[in-house]
C-alpha atoms as a PDB file:
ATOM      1  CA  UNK A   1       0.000   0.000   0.000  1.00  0.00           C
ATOM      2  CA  UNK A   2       0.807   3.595  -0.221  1.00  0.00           C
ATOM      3  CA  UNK A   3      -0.152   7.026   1.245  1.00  0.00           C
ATOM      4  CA  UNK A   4       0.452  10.872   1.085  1.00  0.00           C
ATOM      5  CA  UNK A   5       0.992  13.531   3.636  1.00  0.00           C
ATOM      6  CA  UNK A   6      -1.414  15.738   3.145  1.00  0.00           C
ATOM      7  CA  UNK A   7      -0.785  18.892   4.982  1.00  0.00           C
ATOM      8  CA  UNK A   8       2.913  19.171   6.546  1.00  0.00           C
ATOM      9  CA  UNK A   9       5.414  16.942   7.381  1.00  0.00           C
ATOM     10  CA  UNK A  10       4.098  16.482  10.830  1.00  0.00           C
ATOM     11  CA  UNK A  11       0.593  15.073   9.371  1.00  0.00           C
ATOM     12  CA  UNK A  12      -0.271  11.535  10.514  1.00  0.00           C
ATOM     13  CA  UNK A  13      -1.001   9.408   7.963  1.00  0.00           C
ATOM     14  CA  UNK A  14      -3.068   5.544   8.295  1.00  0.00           C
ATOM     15  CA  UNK A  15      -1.977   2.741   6.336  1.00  0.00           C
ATOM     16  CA  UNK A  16      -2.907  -0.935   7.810  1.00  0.00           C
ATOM     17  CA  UNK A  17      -0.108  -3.196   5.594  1.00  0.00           C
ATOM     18  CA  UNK A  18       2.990  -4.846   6.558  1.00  0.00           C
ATOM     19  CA  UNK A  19       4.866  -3.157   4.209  1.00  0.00           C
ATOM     20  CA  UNK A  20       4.457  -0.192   2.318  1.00  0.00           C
ATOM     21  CA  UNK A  21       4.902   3.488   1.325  1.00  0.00           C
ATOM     22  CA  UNK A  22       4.643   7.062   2.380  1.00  0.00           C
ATOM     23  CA  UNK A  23       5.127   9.834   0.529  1.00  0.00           C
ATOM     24  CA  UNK A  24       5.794  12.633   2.844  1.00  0.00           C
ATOM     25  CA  UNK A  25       4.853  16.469   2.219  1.00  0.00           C
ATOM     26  CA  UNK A  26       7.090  18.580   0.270  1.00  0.00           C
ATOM     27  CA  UNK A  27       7.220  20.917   3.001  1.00  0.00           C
ATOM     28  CA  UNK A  28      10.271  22.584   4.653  1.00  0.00           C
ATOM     29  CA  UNK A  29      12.392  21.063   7.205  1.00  0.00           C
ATOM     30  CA  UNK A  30      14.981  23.003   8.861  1.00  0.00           C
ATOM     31  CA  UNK A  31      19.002  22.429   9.386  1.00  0.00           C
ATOM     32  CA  UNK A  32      19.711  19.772  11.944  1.00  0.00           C
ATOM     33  CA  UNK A  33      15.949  19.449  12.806  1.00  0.00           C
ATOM     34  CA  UNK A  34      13.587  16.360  13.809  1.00  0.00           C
ATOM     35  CA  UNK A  35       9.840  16.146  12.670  1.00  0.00           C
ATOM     36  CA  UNK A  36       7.762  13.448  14.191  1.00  0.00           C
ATOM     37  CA  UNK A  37       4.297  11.690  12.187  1.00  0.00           C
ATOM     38  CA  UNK A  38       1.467   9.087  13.756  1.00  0.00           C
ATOM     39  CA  UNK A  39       1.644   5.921  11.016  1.00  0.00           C
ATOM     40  CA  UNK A  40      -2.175   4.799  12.148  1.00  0.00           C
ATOM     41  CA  UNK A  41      -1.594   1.127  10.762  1.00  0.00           C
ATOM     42  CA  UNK A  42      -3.574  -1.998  12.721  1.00  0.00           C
ATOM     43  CA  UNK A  43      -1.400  -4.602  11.787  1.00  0.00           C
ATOM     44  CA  UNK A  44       1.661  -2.635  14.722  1.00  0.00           C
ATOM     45  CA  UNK A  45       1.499  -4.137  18.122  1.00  0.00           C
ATOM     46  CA  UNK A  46       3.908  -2.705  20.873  1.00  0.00           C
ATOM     47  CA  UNK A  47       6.435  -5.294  20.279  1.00  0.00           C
ATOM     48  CA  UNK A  48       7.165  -4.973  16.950  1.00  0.00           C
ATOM     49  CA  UNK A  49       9.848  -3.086  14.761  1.00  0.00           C
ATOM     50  CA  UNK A  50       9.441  -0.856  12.277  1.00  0.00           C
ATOM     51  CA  UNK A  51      12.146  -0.735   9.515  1.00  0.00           C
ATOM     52  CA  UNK A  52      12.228   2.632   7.426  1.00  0.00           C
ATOM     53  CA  UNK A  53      14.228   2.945   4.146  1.00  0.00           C
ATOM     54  CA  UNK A  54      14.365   6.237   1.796  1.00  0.00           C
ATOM     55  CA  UNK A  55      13.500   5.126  -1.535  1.00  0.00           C
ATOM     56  CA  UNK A  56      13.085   8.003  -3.537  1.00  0.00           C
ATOM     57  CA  UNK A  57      12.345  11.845  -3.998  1.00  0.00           C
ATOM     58  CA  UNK A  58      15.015  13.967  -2.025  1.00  0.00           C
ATOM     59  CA  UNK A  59      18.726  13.560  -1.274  1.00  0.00           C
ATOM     60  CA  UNK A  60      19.626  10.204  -0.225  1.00  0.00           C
ATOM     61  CA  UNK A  61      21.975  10.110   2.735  1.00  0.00           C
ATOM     62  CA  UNK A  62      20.547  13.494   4.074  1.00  0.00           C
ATOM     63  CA  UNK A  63      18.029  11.863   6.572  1.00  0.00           C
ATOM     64  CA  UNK A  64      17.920   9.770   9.555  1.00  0.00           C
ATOM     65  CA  UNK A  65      14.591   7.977  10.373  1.00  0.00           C
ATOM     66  CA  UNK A  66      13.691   5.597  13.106  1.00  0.00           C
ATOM     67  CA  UNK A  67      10.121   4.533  14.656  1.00  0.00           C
ATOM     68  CA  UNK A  68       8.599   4.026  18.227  1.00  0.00           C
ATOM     69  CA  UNK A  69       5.986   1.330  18.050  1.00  0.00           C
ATOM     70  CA  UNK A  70       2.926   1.473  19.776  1.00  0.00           C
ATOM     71  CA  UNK A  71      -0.499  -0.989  19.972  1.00  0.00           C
ATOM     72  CA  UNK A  72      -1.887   0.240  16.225  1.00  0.00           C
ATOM     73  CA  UNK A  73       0.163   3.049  15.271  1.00  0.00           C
ATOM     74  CA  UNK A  74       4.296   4.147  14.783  1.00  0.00           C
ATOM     75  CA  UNK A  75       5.684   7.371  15.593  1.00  0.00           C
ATOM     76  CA  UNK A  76       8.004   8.234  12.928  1.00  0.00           C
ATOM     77  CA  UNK A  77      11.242  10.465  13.392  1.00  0.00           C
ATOM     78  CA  UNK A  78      12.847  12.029  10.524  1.00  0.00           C
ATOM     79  CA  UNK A  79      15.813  14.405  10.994  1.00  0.00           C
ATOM     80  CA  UNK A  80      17.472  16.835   8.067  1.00  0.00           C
ATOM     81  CA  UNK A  81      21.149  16.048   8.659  1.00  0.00           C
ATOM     82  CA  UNK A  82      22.145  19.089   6.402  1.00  0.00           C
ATOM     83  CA  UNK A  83      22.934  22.596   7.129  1.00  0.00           C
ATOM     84  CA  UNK A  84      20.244  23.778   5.262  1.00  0.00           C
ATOM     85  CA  UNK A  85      16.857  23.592   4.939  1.00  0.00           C
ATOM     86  CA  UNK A  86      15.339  21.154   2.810  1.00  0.00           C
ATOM     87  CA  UNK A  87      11.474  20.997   0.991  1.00  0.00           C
ATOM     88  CA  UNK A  88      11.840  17.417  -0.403  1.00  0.00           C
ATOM     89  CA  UNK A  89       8.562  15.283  -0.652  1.00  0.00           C
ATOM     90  CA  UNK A  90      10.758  11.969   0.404  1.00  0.00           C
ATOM     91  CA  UNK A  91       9.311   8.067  -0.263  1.00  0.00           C
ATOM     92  CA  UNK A  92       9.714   6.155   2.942  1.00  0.00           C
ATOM     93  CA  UNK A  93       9.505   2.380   2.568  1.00  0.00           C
ATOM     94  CA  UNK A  94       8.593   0.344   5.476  1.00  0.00           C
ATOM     95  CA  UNK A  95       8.541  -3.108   6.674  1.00  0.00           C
ATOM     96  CA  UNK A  96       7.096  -4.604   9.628  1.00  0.00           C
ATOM     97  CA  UNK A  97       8.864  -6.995  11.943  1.00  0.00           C
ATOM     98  CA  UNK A  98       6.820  -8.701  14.198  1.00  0.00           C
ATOM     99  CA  UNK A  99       8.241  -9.263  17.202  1.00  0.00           C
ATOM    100  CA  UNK A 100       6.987 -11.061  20.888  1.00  0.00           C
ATOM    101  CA  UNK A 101       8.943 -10.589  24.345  1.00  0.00           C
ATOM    102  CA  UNK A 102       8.928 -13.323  26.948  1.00  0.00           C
END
């Protein structure tokens, strides 16, 4: 599956796959600065992990993402590593790891 930020790079967006895409706003995002989304996606329980790539659209190597899951949803962290500001609309791909702790 796929989806699009619709607003800002801070919209949530809902997606209930394993795997899929997002295709995140075009908006600005500062120099050295971390914006957090809500994936809404059923299929996430608290124990799983949520693996991010960058795909496509932007400058690949100028972003570090990682994800806090959560019982149905992912917050997603992505930080502009550059010293300027950048206004990329950026493809994240993500797979879903389930995962169980005993």
């Amino acid at each position: 599956g796929s989806v699009t930020q619709a607003t800002n790079k801070a919209t949530a967006v809902t997606l209930s796959t394993a795997s899929g895409r997002i295709t995140m706003s075009g908006a600005a995002l500062a120099a050295a600065t971390i914006v957090s989304f809500v994936l809404a996606n059923t299929a996430i329980a608290a124990t799983d992990t949520l693996v991010i790539n960058h795909v496509s659209g932007g400058t690949p190597g100028s972003y570090t993402f990682n994800a806090q899951c959560a019982a149905g949803s992912a917050t997603i962290n992505v930080r502009n590593n550059t010293a300027g500001s950048l206004s990329e609309a950026i493809v994240l791909q993500f797979n879903l790891i389930k995962g169980v702790i005993t």
